[in-house]
PDB file of N, CA and C in Angstrom:
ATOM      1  N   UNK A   1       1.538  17.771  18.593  1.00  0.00           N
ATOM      2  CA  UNK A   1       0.862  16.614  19.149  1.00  0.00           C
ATOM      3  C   UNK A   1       0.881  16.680  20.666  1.00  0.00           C
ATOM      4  N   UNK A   2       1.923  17.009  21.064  1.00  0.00           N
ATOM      5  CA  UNK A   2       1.913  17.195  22.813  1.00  0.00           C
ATOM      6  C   UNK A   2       1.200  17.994  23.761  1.00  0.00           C
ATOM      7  N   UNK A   3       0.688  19.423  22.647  1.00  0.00           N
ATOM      8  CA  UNK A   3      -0.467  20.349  22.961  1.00  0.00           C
ATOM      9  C   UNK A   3      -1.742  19.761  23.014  1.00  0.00           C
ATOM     10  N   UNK A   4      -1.882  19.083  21.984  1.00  0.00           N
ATOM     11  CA  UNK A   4      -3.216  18.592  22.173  1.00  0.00           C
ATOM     12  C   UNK A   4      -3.193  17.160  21.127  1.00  0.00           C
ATOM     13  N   UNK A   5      -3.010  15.851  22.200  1.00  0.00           N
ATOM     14  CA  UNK A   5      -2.769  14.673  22.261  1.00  0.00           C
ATOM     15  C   UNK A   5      -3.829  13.964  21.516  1.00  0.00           C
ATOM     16  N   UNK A   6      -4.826  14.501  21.781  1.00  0.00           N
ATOM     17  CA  UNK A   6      -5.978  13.870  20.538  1.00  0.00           C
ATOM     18  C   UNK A   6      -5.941  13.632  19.017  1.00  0.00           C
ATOM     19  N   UNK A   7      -4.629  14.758  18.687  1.00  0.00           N
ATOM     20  CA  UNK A   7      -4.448  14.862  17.356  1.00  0.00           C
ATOM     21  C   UNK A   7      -3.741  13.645  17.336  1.00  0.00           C
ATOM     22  N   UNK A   8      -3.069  13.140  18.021  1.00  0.00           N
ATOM     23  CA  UNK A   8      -1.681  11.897  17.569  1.00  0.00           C
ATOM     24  C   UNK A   8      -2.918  10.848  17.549  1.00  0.00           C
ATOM     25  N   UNK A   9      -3.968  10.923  18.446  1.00  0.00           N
ATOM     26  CA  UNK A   9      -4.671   9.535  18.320  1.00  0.00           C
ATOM     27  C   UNK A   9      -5.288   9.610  16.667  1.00  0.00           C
ATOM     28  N   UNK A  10      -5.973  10.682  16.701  1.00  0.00           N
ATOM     29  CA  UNK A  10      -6.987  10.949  15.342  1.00  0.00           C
ATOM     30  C   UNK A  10      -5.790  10.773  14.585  1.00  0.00           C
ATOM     31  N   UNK A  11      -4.891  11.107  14.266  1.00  0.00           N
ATOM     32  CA  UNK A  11      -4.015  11.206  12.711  1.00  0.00           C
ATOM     33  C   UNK A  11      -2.959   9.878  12.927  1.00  0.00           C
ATOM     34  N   UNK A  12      -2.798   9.315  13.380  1.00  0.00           N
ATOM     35  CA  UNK A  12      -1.917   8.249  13.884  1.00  0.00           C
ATOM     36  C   UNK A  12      -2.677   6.441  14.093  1.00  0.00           C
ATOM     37  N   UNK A  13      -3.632   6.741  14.983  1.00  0.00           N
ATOM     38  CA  UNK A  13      -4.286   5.312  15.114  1.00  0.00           C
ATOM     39  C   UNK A  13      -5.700   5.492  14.784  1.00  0.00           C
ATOM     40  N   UNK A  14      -6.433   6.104  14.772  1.00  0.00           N
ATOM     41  CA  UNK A  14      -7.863   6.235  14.868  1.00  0.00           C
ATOM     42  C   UNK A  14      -8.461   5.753  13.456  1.00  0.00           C
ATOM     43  N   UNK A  15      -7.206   6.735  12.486  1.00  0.00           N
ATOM     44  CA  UNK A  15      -7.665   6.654  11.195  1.00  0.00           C
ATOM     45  C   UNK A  15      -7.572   5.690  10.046  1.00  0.00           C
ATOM     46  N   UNK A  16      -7.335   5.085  10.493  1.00  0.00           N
ATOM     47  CA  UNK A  16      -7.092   3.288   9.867  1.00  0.00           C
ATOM     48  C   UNK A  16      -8.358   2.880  10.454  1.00  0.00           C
ATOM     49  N   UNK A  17      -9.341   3.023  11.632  1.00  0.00           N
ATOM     50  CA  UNK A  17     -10.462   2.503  11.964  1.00  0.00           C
ATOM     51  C   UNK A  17     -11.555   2.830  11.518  1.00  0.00           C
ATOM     52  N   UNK A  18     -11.591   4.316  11.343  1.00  0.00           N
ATOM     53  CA  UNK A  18     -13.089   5.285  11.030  1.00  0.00           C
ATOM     54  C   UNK A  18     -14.195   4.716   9.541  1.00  0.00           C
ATOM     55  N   UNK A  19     -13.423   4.977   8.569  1.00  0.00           N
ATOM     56  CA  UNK A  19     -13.744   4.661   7.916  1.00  0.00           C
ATOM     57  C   UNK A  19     -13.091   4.530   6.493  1.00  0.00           C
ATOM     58  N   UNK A  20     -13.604   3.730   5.563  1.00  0.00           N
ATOM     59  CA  UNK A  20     -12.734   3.305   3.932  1.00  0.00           C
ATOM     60  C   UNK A  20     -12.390   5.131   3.307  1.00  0.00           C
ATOM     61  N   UNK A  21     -12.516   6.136   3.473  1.00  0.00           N
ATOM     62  CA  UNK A  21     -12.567   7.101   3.095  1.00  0.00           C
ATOM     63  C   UNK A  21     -11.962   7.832   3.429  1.00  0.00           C
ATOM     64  N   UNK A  22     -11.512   8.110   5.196  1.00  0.00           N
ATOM     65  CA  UNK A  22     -10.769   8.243   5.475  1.00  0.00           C
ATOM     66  C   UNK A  22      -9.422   7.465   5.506  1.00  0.00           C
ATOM     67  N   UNK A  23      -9.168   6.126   6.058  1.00  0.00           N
ATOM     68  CA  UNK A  23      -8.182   5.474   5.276  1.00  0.00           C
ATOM     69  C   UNK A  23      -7.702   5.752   4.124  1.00  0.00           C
ATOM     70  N   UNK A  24      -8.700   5.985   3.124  1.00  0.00           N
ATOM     71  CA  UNK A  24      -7.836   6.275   1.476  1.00  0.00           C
ATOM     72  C   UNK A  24      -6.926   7.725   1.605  1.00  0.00           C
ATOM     73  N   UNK A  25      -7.747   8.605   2.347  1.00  0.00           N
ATOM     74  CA  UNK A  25      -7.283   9.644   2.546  1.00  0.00           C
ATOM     75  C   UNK A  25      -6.008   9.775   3.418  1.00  0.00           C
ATOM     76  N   UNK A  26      -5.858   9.231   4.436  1.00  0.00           N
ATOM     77  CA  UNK A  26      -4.714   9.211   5.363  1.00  0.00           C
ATOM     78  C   UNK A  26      -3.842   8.429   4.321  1.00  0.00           C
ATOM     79  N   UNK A  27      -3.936   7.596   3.527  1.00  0.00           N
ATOM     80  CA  UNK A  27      -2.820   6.993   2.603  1.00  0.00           C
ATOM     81  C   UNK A  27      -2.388   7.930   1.437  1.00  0.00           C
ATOM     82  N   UNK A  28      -3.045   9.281   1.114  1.00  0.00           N
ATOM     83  CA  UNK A  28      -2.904   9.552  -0.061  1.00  0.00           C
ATOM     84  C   UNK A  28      -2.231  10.913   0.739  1.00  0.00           C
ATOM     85  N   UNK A  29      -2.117  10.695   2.122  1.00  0.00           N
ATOM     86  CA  UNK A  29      -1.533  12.350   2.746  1.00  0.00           C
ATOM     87  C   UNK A  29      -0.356  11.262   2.754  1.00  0.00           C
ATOM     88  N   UNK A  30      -0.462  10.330   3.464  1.00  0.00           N
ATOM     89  CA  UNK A  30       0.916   9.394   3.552  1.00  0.00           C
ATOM     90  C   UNK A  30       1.824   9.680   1.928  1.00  0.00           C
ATOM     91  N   UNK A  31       1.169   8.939   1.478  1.00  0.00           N
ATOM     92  CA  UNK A  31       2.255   9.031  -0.290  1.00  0.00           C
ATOM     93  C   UNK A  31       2.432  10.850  -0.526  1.00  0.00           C
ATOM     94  N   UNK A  32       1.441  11.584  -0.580  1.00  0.00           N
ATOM     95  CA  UNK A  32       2.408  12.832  -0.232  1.00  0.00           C
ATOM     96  C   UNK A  32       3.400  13.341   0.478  1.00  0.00           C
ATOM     97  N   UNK A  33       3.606  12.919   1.533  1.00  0.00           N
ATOM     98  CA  UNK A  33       4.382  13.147   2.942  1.00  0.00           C
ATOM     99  C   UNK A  33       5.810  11.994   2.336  1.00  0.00           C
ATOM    100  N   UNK A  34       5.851  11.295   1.824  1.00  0.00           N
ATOM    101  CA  UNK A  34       7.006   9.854   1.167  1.00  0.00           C
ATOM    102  C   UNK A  34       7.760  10.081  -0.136  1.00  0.00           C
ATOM    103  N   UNK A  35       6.332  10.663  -0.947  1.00  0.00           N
ATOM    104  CA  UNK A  35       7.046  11.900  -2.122  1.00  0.00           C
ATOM    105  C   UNK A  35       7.881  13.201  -1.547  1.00  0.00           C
ATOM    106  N   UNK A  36       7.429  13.878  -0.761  1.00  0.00           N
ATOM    107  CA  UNK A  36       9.045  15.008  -0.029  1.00  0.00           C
ATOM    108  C   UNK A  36      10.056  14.188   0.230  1.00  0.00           C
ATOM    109  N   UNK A  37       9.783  13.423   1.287  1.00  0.00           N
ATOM    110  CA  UNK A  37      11.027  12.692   1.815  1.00  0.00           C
ATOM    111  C   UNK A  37      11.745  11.663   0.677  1.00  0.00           C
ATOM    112  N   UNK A  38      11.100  11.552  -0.856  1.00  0.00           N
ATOM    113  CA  UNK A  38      11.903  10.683  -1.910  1.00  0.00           C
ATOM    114  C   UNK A  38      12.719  12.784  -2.362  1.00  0.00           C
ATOM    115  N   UNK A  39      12.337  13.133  -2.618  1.00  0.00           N
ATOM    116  CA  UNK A  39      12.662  14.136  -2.822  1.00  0.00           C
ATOM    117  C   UNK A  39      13.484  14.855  -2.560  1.00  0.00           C
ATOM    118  N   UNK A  40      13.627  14.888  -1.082  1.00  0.00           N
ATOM    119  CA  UNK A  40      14.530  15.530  -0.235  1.00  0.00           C
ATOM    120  C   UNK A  40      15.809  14.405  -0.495  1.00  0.00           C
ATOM    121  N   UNK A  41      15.685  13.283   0.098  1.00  0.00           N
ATOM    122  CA  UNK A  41      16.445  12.217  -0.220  1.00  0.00           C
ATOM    123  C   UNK A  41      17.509  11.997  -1.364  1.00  0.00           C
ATOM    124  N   UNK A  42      16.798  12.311  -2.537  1.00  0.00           N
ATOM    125  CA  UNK A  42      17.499  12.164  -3.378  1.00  0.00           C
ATOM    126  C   UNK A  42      18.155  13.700  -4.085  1.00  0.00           C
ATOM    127  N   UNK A  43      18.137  14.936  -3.628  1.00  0.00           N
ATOM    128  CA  UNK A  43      18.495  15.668  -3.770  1.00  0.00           C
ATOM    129  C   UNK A  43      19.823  15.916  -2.233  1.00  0.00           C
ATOM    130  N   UNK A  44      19.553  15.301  -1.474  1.00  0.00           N
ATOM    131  CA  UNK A  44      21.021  15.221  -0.563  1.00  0.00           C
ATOM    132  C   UNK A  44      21.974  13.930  -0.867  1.00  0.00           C
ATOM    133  N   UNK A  45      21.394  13.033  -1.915  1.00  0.00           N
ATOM    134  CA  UNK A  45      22.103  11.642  -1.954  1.00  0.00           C
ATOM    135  C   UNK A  45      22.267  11.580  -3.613  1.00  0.00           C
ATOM    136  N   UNK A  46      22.413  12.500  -4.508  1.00  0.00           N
ATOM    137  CA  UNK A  46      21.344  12.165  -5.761  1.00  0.00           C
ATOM    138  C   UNK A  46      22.232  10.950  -6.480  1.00  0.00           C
ATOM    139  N   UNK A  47      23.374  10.208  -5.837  1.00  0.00           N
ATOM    140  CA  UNK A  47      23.788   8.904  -6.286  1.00  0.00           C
ATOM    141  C   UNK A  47      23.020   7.949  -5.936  1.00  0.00           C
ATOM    142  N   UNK A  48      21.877   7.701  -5.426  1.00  0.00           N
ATOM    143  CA  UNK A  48      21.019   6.468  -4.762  1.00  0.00           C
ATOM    144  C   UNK A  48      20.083   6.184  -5.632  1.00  0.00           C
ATOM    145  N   UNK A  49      19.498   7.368  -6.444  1.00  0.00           N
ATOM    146  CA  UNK A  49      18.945   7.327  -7.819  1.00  0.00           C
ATOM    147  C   UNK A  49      19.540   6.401  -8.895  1.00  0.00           C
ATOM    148  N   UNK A  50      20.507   6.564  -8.558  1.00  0.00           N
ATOM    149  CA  UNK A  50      20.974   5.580 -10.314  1.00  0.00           C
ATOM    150  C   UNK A  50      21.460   4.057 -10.091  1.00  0.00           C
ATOM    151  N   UNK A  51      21.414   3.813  -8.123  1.00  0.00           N
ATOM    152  CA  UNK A  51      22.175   2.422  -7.752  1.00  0.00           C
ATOM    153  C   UNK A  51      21.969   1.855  -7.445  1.00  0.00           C
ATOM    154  N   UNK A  52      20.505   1.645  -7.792  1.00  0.00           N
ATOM    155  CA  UNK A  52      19.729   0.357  -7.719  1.00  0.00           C
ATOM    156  C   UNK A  52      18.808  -0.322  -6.826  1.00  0.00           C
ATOM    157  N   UNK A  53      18.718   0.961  -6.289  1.00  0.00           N
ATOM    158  CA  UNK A  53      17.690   1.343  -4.911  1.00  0.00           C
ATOM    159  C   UNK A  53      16.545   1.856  -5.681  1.00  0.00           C
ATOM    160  N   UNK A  54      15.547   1.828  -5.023  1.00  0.00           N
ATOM    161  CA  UNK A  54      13.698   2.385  -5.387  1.00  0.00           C
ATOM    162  C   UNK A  54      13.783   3.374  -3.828  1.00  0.00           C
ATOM    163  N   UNK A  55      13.968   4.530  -4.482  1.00  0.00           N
ATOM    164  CA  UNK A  55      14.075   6.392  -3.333  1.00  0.00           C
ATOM    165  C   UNK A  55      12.453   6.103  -2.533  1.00  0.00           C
ATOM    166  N   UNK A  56      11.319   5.523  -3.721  1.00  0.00           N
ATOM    167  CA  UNK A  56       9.920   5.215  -3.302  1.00  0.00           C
ATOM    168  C   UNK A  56      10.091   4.370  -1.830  1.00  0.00           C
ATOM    169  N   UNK A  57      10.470   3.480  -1.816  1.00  0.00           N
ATOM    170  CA  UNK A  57      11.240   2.634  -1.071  1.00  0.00           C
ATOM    171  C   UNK A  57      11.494   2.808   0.674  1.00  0.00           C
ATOM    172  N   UNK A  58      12.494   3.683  -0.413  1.00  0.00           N
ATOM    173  CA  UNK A  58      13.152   4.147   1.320  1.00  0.00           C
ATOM    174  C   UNK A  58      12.909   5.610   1.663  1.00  0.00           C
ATOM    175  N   UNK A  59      11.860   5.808   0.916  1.00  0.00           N
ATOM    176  CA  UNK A  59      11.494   7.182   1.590  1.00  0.00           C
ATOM    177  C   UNK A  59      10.125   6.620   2.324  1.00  0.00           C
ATOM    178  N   UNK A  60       9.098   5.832   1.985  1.00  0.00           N
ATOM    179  CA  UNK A  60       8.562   4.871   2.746  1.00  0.00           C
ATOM    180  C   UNK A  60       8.492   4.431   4.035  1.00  0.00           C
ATOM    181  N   UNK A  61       9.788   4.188   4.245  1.00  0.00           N
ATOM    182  CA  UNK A  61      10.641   3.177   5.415  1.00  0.00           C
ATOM    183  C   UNK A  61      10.861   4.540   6.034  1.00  0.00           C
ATOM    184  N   UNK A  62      11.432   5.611   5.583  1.00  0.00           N
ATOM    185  CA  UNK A  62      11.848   6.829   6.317  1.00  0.00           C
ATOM    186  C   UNK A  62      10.506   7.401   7.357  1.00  0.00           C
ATOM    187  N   UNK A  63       9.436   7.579   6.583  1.00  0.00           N
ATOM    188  CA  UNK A  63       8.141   7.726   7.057  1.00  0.00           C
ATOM    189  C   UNK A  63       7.716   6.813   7.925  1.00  0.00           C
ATOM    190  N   UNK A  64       7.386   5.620   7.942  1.00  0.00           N
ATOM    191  CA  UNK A  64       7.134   5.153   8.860  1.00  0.00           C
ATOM    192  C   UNK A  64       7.909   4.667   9.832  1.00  0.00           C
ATOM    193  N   UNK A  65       8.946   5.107   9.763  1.00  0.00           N
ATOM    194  CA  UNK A  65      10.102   5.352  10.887  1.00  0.00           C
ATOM    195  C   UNK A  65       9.698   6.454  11.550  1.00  0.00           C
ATOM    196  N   UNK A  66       9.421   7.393  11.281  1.00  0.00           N
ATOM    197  CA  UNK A  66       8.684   8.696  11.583  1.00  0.00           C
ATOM    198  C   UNK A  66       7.313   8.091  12.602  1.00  0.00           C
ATOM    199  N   UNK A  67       6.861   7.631  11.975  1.00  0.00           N
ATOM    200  CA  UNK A  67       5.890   7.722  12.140  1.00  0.00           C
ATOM    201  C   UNK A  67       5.741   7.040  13.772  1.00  0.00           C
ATOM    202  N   UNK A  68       6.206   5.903  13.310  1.00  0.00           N
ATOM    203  CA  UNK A  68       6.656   4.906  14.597  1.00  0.00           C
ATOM    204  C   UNK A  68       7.027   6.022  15.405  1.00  0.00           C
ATOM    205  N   UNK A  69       7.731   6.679  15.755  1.00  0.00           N
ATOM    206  CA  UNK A  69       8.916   6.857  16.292  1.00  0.00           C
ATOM    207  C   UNK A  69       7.548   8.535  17.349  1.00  0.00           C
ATOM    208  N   UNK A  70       6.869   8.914  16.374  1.00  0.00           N
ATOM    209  CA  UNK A  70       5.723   9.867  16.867  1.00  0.00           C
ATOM    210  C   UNK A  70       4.582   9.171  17.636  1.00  0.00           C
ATOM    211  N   UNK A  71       4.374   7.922  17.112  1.00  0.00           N
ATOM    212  CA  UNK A  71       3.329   6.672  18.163  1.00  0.00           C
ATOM    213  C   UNK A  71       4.158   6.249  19.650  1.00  0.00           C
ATOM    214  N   UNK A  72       5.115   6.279  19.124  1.00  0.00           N
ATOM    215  CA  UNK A  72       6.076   5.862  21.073  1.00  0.00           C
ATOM    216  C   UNK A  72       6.291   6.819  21.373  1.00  0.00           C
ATOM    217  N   UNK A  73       6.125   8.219  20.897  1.00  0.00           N
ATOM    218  CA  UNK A  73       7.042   9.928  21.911  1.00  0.00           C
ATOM    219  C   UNK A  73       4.832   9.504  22.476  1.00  0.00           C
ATOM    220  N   UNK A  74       3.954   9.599  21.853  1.00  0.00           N
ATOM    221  CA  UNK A  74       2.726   9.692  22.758  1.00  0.00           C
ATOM    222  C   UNK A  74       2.666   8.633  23.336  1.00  0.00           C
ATOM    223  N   UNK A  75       2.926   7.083  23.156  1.00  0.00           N
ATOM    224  CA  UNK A  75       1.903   6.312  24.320  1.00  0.00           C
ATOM    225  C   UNK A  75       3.001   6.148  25.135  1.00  0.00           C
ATOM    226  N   UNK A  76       4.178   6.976  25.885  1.00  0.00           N
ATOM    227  CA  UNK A  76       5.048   7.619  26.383  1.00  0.00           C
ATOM    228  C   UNK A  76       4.934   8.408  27.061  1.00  0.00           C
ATOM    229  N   UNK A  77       3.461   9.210  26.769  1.00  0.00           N
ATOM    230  CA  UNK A  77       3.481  10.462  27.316  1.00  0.00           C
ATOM    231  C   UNK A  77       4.100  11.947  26.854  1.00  0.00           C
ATOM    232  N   UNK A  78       4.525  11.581  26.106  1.00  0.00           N
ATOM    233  CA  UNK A  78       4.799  12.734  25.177  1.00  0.00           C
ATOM    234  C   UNK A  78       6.328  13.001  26.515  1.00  0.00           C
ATOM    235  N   UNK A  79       6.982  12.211  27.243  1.00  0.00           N
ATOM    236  CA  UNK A  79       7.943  11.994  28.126  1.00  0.00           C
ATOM    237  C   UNK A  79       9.244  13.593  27.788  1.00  0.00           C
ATOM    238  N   UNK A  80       9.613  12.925  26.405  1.00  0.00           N
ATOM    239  CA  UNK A  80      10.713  13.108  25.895  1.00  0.00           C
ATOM    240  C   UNK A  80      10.543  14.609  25.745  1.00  0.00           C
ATOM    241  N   UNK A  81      11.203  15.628  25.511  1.00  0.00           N
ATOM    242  CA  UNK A  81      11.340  17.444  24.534  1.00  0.00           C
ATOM    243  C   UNK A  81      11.315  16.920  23.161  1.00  0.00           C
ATOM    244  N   UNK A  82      10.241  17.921  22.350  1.00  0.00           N
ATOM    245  CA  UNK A  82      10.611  17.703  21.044  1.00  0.00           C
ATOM    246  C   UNK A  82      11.508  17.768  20.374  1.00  0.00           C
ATOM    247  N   UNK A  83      12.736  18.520  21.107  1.00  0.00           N
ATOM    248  CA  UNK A  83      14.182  18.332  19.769  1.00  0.00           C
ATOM    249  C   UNK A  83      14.664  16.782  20.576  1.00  0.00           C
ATOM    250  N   UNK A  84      14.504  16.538  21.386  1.00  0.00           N
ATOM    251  CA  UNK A  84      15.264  14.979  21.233  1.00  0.00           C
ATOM    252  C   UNK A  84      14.675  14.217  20.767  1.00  0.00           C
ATOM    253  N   UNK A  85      13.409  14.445  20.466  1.00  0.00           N
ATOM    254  CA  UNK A  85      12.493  13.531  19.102  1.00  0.00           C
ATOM    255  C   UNK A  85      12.701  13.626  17.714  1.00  0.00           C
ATOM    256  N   UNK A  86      13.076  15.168  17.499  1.00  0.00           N
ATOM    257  CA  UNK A  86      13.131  15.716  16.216  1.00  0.00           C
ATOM    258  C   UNK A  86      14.530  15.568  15.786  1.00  0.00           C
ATOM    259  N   UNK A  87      15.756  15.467  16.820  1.00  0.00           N
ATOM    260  CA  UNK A  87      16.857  14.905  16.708  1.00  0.00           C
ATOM    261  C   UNK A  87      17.307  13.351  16.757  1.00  0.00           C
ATOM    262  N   UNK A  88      16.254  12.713  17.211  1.00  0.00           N
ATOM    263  CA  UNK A  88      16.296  11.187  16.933  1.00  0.00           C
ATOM    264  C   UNK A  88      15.654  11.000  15.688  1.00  0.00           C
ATOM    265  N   UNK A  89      14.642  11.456  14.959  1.00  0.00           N
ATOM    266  CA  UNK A  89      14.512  11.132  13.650  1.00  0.00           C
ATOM    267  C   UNK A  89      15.532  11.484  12.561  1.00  0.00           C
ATOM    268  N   UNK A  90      16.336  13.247  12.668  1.00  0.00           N
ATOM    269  CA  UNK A  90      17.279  12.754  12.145  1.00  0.00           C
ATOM    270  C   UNK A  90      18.650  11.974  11.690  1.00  0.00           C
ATOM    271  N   UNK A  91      18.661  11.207  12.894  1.00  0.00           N
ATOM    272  CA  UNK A  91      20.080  10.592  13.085  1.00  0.00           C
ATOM    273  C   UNK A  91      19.659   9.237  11.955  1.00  0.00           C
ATOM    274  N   UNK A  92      18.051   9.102  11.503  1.00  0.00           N
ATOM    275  CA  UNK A  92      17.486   8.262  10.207  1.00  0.00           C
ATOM    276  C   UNK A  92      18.683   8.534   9.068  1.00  0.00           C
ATOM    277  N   UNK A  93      18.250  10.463   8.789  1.00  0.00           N
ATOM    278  CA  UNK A  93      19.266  10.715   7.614  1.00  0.00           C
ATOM    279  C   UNK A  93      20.070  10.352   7.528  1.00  0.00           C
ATOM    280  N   UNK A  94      20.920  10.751   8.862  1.00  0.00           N
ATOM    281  CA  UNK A  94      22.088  10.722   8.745  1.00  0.00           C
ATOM    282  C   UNK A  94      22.737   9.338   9.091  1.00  0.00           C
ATOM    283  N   UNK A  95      22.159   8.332   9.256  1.00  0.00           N
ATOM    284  CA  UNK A  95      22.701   6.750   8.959  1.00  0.00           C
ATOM    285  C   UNK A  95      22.434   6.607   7.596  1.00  0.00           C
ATOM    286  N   UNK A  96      21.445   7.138   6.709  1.00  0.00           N
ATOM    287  CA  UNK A  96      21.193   7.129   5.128  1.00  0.00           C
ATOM    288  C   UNK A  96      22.832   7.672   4.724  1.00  0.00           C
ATOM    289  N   UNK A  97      23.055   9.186   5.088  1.00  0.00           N
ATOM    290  CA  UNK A  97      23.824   9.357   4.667  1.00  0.00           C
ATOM    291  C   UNK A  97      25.589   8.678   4.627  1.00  0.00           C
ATOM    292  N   UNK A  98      25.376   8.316   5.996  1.00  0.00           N
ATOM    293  CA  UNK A  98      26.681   7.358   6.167  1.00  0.00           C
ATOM    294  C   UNK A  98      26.845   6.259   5.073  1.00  0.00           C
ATOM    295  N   UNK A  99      25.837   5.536   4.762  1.00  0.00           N
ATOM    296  CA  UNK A  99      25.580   4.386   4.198  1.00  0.00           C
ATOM    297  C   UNK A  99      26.491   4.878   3.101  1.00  0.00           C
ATOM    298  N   UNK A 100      25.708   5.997   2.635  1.00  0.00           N
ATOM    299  CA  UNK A 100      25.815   6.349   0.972  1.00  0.00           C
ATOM    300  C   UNK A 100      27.534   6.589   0.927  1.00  0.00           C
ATOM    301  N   UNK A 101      28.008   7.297   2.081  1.00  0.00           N
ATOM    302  CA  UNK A 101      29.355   7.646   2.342  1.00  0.00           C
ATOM    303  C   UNK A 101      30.016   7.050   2.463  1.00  0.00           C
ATOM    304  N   UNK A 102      29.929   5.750   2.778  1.00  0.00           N
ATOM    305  CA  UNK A 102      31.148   4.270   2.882  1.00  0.00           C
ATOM    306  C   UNK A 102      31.137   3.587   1.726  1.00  0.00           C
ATOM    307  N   UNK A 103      30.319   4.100   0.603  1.00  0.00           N
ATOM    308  CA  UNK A 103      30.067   3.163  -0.490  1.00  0.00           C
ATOM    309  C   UNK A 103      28.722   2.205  -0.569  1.00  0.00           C
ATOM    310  N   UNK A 104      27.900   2.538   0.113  1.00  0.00           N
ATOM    311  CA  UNK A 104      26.832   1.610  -0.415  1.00  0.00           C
ATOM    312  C   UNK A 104      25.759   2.328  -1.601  1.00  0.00           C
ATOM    313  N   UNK A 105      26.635   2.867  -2.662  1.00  0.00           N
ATOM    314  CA  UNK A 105      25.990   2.972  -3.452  1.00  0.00           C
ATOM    315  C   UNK A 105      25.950   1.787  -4.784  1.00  0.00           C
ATOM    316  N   UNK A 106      26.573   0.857  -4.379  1.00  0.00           N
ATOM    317  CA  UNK A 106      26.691  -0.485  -5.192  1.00  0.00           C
ATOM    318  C   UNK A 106      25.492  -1.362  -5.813  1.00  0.00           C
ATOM    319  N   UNK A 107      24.488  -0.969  -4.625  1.00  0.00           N
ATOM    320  CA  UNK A 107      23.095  -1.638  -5.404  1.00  0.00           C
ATOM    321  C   UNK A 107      22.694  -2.506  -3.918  1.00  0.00           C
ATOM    322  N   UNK A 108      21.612  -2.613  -3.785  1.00  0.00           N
ATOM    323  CA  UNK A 108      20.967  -3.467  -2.521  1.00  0.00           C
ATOM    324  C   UNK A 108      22.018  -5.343  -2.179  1.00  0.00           C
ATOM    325  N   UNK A 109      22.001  -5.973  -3.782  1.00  0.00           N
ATOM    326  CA  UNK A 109      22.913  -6.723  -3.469  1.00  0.00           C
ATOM    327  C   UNK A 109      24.039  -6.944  -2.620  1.00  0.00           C
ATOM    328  N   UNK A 110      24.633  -5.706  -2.602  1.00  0.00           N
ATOM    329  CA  UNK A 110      26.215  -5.866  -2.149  1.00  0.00           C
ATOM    330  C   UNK A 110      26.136  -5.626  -0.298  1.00  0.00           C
ATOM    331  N   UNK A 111      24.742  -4.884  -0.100  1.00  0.00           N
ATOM    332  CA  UNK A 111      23.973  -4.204   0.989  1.00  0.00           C
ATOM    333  C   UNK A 111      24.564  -5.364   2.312  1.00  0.00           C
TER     334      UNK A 111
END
């Protein structure tokens, strides 16, 4: 995106405007892109599966944490180096993983 900044506009904001077709499409790359990250997720956590959490969920929330997080490195200026971007998204996991590590595998209730 920092090579060529047009892409963050087109794949990021543009495409919610263009048109119903594209929208469907940017949502159906989205739910692909939410399916890895349920995936990945639950193969580094695979107790979050059975405790009463939806992986759909928070792999979701993971993404558009992402996502967010790629809309402020551009209207920023693309400021930041990409590993302190690519290292601020994972510190996501790895508060997932803490969670899971102190015991919040109890169920959203106990959350």
């Amino acid at each position: 995106f920092k090579d060529d900044p047009r892409l963050m506009r087109i794949l990021f904001i543009d495409v919610f405007t263009i048109s119903d077709e594209v929208t469907r499409l940017s949502r159906r790359t989205t739910e692909s892109f939410a399916e890895l990250v349920r995936t990945m997720v639950e193969s580094l956590y695979p107790g979050l599966s059975g405790s009463g959490y939806d992986l759909r969920l928070v792999a979701h929330g993971l993404v558009g944490a992402f996502m967010n997080t790629a809309m402020h490195w551009a209207y920023g200026g693309y400021a930041e180096p990409v590993d302190v971007v690519v290292r601020n998204c994972a510190v996501m996991f790895e508060a997932l993983g803490a969670y899971v590590e102190r015991g919040g595998l109890q169920g959203p209730a106990s959350a």
